[in-house]
Protein backbone atom coordinates (compact mmCIF):
# COMPACT_ATOMS: atom_id res chain seq x y z
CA UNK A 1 63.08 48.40 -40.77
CA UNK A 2 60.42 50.06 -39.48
CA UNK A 3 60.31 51.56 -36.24
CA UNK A 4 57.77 49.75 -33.77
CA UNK A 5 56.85 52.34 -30.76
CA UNK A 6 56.64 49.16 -27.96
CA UNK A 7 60.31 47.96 -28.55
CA UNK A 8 62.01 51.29 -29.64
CA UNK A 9 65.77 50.74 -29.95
CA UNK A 10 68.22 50.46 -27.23
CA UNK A 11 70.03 54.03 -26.78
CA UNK A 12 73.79 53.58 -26.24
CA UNK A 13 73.10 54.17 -22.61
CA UNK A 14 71.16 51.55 -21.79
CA UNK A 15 73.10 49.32 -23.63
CA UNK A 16 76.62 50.47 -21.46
CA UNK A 17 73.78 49.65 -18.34
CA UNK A 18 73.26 46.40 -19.39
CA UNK A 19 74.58 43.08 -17.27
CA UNK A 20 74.54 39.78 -17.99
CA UNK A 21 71.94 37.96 -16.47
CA UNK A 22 73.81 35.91 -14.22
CA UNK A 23 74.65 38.88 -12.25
CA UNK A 24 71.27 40.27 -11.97
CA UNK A 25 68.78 37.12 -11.43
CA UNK A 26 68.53 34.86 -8.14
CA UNK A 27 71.04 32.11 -8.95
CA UNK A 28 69.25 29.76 -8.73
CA UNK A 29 66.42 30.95 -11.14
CA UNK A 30 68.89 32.04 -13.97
CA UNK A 31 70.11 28.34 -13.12
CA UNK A 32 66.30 26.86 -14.26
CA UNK A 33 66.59 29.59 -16.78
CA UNK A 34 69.81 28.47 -18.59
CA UNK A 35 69.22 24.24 -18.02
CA UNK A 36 68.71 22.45 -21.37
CA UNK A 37 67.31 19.80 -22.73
CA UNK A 38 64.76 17.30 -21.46
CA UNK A 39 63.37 16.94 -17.62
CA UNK A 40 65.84 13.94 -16.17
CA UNK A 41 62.95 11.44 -15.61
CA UNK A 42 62.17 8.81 -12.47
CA UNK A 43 62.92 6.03 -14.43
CA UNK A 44 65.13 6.14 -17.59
CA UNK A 45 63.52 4.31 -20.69
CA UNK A 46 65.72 1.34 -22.37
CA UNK A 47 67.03 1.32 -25.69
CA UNK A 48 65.73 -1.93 -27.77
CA UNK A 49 66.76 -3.32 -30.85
CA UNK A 50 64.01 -5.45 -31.76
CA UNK A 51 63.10 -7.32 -35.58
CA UNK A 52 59.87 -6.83 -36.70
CA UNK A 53 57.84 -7.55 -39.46
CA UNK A 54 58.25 -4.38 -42.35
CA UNK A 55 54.41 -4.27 -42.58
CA UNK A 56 54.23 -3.15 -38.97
CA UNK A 57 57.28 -0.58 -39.27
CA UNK A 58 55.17 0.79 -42.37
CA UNK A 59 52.37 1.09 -40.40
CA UNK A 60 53.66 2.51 -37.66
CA UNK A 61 55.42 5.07 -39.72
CA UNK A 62 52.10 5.87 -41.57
CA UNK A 63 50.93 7.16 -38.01
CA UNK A 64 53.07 9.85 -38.16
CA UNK A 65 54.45 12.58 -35.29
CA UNK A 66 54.23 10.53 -31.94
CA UNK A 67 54.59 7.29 -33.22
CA UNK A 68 57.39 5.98 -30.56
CA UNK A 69 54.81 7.04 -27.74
CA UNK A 70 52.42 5.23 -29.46
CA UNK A 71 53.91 2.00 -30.25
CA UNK A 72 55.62 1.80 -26.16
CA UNK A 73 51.80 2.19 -24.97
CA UNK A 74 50.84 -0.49 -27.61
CA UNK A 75 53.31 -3.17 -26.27
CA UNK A 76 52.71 -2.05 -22.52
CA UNK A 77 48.93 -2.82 -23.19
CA UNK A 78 50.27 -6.12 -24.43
CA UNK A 79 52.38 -6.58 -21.45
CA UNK A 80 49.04 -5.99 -18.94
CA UNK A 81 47.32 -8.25 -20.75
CA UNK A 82 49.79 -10.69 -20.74
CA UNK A 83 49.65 -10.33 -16.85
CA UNK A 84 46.38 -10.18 -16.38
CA UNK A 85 45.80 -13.54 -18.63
CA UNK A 86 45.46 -17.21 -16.92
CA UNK A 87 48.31 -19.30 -16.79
């Protein structure tokens, strides 16, 4: 491997230096540090099993990356429609 002069090695000594992080940072910033996964959001979306014509599903696959997003904003466009439509 060949030696890159802006991250040389790690001599022994700074290596016997080292702490963990959770000793050195502000707890609570090693705590957003360390967190995983996905922001909790405001409102939790619902899980729906739902039949549907395998035309659409094809389609909708054939949109590719994104595609849930997509299809949610396509029925809640429905939805406002829906409300905004005489009785």
């Amino acid at each position: 491997m060949a030696r890159d002069p802006d991250a040389p090695e790690a001599t022994e000594e700074e290596l016997a230096a080292m702490r963990p992080a959770s000793e050195v940072l502000h707890p609570a910033l090693y705590a957003a540090l360390t967190k995983r996964g996905r922001p909790k959001a405001a409102r939790k979306k619902a899980q729906l099993t739902l039949r549907v014509d395998p035309a659409v599903i094809d389609a909708d696959r054939a949109t590719g990356p994104g595609r849930h997003t997509r299809m949610s904003e396509a029925l809640a466009s429905g939805v406002r429609r829906l409300a905004k439509a005489p009785a």
